[in-house]
Structure formats: structure tokens, C-alpha cells
N, C-alpha and C. Protein backbone atom coordinates (compact mmCIF):
# COMPACT_ATOMS: atom_id res chain seq x y z
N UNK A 1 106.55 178.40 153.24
CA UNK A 1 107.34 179.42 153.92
C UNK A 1 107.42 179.09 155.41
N UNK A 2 108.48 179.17 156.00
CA UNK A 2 108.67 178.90 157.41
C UNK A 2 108.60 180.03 157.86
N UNK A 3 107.61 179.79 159.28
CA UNK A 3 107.70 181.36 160.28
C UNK A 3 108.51 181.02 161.41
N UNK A 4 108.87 182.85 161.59
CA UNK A 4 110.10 182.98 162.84
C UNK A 4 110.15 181.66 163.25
N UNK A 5 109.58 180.81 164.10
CA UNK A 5 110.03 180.38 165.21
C UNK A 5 110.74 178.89 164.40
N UNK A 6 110.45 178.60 162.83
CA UNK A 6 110.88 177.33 162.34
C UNK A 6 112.51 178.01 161.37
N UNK A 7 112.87 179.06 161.22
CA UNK A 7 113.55 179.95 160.60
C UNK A 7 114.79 179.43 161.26
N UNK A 8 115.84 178.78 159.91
CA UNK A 8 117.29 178.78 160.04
C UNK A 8 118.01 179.83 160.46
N UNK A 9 118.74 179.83 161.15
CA UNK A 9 119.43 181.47 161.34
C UNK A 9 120.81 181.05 160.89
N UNK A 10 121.64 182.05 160.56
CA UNK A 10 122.88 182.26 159.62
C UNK A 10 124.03 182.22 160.53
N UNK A 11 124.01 182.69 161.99
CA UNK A 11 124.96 182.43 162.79
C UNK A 11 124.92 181.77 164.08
N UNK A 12 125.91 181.61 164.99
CA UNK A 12 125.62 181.74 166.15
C UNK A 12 125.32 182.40 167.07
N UNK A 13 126.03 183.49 166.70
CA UNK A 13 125.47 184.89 167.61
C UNK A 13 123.86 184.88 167.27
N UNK A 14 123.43 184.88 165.80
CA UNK A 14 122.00 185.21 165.64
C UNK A 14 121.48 184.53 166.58
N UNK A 15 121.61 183.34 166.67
CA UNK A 15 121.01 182.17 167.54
C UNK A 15 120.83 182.28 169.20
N UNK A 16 122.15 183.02 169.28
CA UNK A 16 121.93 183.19 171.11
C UNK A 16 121.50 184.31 171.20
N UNK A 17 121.15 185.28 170.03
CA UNK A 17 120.40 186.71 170.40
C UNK A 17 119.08 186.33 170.64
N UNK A 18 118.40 185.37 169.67
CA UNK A 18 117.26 184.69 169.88
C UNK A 18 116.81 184.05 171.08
N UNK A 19 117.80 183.48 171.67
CA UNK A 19 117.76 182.65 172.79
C UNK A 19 117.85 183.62 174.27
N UNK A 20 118.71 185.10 173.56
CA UNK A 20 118.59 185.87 174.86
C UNK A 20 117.18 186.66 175.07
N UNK A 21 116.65 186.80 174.44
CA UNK A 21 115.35 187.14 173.93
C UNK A 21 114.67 186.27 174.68
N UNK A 22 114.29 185.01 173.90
CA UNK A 22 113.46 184.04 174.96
C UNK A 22 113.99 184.15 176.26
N UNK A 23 115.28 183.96 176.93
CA UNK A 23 115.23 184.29 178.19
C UNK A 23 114.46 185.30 178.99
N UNK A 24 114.75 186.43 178.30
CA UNK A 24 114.24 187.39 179.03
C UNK A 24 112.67 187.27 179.28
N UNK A 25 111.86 187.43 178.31
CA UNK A 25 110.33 186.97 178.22
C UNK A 25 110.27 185.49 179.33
N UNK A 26 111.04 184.45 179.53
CA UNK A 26 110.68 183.93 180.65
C UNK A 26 110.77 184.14 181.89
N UNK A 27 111.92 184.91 181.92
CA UNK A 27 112.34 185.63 183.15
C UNK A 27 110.84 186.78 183.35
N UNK A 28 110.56 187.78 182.82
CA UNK A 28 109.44 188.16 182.72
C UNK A 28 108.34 187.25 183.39
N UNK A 29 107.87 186.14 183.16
CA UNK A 29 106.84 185.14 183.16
C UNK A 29 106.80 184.77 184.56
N UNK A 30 107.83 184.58 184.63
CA UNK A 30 108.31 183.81 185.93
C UNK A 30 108.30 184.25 187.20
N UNK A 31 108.95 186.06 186.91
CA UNK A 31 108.59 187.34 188.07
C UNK A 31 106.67 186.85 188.55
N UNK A 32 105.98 187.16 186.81
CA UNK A 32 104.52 187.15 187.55
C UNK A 32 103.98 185.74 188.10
N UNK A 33 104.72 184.64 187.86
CA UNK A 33 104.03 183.25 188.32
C UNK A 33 104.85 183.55 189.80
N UNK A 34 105.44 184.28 190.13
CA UNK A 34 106.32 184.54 191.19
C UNK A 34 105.07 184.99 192.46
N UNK A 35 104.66 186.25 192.02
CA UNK A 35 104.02 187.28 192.35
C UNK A 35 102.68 186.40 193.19
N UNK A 36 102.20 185.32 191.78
CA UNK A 36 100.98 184.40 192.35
C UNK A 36 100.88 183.66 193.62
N UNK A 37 102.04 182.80 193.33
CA UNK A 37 103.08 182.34 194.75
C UNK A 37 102.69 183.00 195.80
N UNK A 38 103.18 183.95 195.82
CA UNK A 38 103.39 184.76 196.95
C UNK A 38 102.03 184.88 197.75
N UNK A 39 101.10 185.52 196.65
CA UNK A 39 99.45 185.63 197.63
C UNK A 39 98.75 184.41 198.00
N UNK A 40 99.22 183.18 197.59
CA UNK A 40 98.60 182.00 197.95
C UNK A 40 99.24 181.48 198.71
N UNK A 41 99.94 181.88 199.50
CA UNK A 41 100.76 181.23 201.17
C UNK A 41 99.64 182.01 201.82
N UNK A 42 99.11 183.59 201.37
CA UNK A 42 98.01 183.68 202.65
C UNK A 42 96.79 182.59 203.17
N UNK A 43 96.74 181.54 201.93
CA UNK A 43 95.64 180.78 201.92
C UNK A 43 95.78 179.21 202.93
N UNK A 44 96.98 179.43 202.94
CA UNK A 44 97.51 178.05 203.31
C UNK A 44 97.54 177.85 205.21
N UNK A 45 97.36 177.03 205.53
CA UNK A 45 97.25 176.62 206.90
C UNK A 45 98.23 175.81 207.64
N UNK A 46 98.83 175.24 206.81
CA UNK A 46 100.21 174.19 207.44
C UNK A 46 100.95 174.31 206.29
N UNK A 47 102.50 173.91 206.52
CA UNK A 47 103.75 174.19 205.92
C UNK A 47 103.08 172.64 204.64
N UNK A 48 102.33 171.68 205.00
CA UNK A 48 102.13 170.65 204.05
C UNK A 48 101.33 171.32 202.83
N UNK A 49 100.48 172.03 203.47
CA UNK A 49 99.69 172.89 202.49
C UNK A 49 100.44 173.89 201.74
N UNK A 50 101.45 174.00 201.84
CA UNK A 50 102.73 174.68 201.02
C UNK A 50 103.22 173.88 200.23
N UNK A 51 103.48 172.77 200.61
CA UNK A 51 104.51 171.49 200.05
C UNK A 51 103.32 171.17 198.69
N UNK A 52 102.17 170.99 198.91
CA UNK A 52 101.31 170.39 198.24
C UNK A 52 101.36 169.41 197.39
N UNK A 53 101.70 167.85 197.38
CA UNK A 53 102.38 167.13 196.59
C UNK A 53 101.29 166.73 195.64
N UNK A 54 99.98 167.14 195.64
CA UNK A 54 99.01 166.93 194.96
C UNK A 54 98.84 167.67 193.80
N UNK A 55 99.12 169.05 194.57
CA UNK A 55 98.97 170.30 193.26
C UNK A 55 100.10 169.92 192.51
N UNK A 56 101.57 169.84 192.80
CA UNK A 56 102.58 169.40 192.42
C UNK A 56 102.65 168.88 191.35
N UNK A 57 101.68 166.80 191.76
CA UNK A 57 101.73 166.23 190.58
C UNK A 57 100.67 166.40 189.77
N UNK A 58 99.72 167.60 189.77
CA UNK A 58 99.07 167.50 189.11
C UNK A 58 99.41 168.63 187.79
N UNK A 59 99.72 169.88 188.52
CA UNK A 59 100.64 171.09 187.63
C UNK A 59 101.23 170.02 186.80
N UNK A 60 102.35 168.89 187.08
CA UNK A 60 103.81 168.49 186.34
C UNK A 60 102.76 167.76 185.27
N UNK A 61 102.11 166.97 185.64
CA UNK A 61 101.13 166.32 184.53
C UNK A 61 100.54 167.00 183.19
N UNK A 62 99.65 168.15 183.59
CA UNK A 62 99.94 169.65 182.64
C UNK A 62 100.97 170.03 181.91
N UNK A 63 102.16 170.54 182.33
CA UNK A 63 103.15 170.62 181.97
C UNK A 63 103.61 169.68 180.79
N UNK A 64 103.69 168.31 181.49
CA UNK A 64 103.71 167.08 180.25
C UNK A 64 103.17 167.32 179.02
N UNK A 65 101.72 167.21 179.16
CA UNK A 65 100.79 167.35 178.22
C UNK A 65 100.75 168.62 177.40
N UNK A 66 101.32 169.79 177.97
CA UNK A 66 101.22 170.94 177.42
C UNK A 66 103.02 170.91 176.26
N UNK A 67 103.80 169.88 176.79
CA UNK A 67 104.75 170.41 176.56
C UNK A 67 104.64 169.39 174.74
N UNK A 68 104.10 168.43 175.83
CA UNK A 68 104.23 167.24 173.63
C UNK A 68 102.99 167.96 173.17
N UNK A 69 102.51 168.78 173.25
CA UNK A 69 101.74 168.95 172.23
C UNK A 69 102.06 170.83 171.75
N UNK A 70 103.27 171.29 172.48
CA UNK A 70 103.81 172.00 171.45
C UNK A 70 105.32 171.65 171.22
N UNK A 71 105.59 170.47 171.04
CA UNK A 71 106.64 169.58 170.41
C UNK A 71 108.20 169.64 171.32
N UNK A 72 108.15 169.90 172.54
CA UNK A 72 109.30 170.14 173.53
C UNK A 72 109.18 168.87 174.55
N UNK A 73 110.25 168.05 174.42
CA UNK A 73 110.26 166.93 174.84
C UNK A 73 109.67 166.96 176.76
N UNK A 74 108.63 166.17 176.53
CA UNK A 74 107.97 166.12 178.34
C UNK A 74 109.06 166.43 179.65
N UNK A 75 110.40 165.58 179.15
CA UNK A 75 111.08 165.21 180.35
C UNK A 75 111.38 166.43 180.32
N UNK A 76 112.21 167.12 179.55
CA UNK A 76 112.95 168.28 179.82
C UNK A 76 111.92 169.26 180.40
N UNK A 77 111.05 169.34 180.12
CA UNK A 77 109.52 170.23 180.62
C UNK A 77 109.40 169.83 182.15
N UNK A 78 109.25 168.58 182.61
CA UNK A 78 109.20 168.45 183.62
C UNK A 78 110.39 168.86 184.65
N UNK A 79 111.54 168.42 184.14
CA UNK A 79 112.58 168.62 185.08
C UNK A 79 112.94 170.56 185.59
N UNK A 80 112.43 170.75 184.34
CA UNK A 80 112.31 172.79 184.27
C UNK A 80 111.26 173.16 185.84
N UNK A 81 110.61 172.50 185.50
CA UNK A 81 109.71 172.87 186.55
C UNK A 81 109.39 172.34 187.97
N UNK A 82 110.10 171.07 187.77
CA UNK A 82 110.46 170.71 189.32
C UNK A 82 111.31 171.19 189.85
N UNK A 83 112.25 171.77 189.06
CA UNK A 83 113.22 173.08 189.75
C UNK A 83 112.29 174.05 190.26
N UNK A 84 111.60 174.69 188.86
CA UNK A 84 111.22 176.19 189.27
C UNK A 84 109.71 175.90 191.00
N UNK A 85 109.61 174.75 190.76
CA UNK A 85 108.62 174.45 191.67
C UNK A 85 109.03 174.32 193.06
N UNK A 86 110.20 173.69 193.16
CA UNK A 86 110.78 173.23 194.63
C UNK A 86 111.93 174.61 195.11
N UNK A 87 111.99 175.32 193.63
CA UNK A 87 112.51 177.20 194.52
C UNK A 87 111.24 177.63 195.24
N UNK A 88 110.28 178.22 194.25
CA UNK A 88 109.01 178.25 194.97
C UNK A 88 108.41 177.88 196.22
N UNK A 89 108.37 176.53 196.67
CA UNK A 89 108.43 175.95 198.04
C UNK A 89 109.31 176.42 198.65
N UNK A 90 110.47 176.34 198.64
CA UNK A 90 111.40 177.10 199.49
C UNK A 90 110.85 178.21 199.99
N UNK A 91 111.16 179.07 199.08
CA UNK A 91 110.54 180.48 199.21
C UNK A 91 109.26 180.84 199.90
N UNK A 92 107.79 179.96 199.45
CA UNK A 92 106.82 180.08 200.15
C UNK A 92 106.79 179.45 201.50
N UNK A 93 107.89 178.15 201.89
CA UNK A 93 107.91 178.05 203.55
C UNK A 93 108.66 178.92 204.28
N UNK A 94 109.43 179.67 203.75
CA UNK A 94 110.03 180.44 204.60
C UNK A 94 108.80 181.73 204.62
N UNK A 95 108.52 182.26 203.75
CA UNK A 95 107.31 183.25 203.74
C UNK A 95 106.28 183.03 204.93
N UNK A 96 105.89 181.47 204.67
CA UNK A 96 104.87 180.90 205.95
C UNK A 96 105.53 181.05 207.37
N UNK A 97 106.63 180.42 207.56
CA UNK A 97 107.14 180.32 208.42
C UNK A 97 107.55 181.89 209.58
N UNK A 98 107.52 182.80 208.51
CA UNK A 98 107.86 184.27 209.06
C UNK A 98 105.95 184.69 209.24
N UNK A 99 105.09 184.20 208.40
CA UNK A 99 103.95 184.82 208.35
C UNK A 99 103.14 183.98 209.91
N UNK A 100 103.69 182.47 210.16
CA UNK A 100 103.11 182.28 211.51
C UNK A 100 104.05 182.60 212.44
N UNK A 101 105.27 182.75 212.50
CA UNK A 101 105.85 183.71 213.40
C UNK A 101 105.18 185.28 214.49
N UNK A 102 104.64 185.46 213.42
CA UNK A 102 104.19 187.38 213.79
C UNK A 102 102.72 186.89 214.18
N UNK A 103 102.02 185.81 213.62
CA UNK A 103 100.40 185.66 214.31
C UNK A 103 100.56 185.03 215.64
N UNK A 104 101.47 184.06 215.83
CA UNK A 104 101.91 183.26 216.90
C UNK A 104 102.24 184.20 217.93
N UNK A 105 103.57 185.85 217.64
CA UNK A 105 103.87 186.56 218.37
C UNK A 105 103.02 187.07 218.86
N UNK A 106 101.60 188.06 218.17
CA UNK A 106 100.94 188.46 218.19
C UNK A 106 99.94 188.42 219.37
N UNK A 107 100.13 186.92 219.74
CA UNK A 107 98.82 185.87 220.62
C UNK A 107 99.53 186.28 222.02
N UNK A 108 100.32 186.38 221.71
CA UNK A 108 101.78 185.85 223.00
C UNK A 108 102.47 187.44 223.70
């Protein structure tokens, strides 16, 4: 017997209802890996310590490994997340950038 997730579906619509579904639950996921982001720019000391090309390749390496061993091809895993990773940076240097703004003002 095949479960849900190996299950032929009968249409197309069925298929993108499924798929709107998974969207949403990542969208979900993503708000809270969002949220994490956010409190760990308080930790950081230079805009490199944002960039972190270490954590970077080490997360994408994970990712890899996490992704062939629940059968979703690495590359596509990786490329997902060097997106969702380099929004993130964005987002957290500008966060930094406003957060040493106001300590810098502060002094001054």
C-alpha cells in the first residue's frame, strides 16, 4: 500500500491542491526560520559576521546530506537555499546596519 506522500493523484488540480498545501506549511517554516534570523544579528559584531561564509557552507552541506537522504535531488536543495540564505543576509545587513546606526548615534 502506498502512503499519502507516494499516492498517484487523479488530476491536476488534485496535484496543485497538494502542492498548495506544501506551500503554505513552508511558507509557515520559513516565517519561523525568519524570526531566528532576526535575534542572531543581536549577536553579531561586523557586517562579515552576518555574511558568515562558514556557517553558509556549512548549513548548504547539511542541506545536501539532508536532502539525498530523503530522496530530493542535492542540487535543487541547495540552490533553494542559497536563495532563501542570501534574502536572509540582505535582510540581516540592513537590520545590522540600522542596529549600529542608533549605538553609533547614541555615542555621538
Amino acid at each position: 500500500m502506498k502512503s499519502q506522500n507516494e499516492a498517484l493523484h487523479c488530476s491536476l488540480n488534485e496535484v496543485r491542491m497538494n502542492i498548495d498545501k506544501i506551500d503554505a506549511e513552508l511558507i509557515g517554516l520559513i516565517a519561523k526560520r525568519s524570526k531566528f534570523v532576526s535575534q542572531d544579528v543581536r549577536f553579531k559584531q561586523s557586517a562579515q559576521d552576518v555574511v558568515a561564509p562558514d556557517r553558509v557552507s556549512s548549513v548548504i552541506s547539511k542541506v545536501r546530506t539532508l536532502a539525498e537522504e530523503s530522496g530530493l535531488n542535492p542540487v535543487v536543495a541547495e540552490k533553494v537555499y542559497r536563495a532563501m540564505i542570501n534574502a536572509f543576509i540582505n535582510e540581516e545587513l540592513a537590520e545590522f546596519d540600522s542596529l549600529y546606526k542608533e549605538i553609533k548615534q547614541s555615542y555621538y
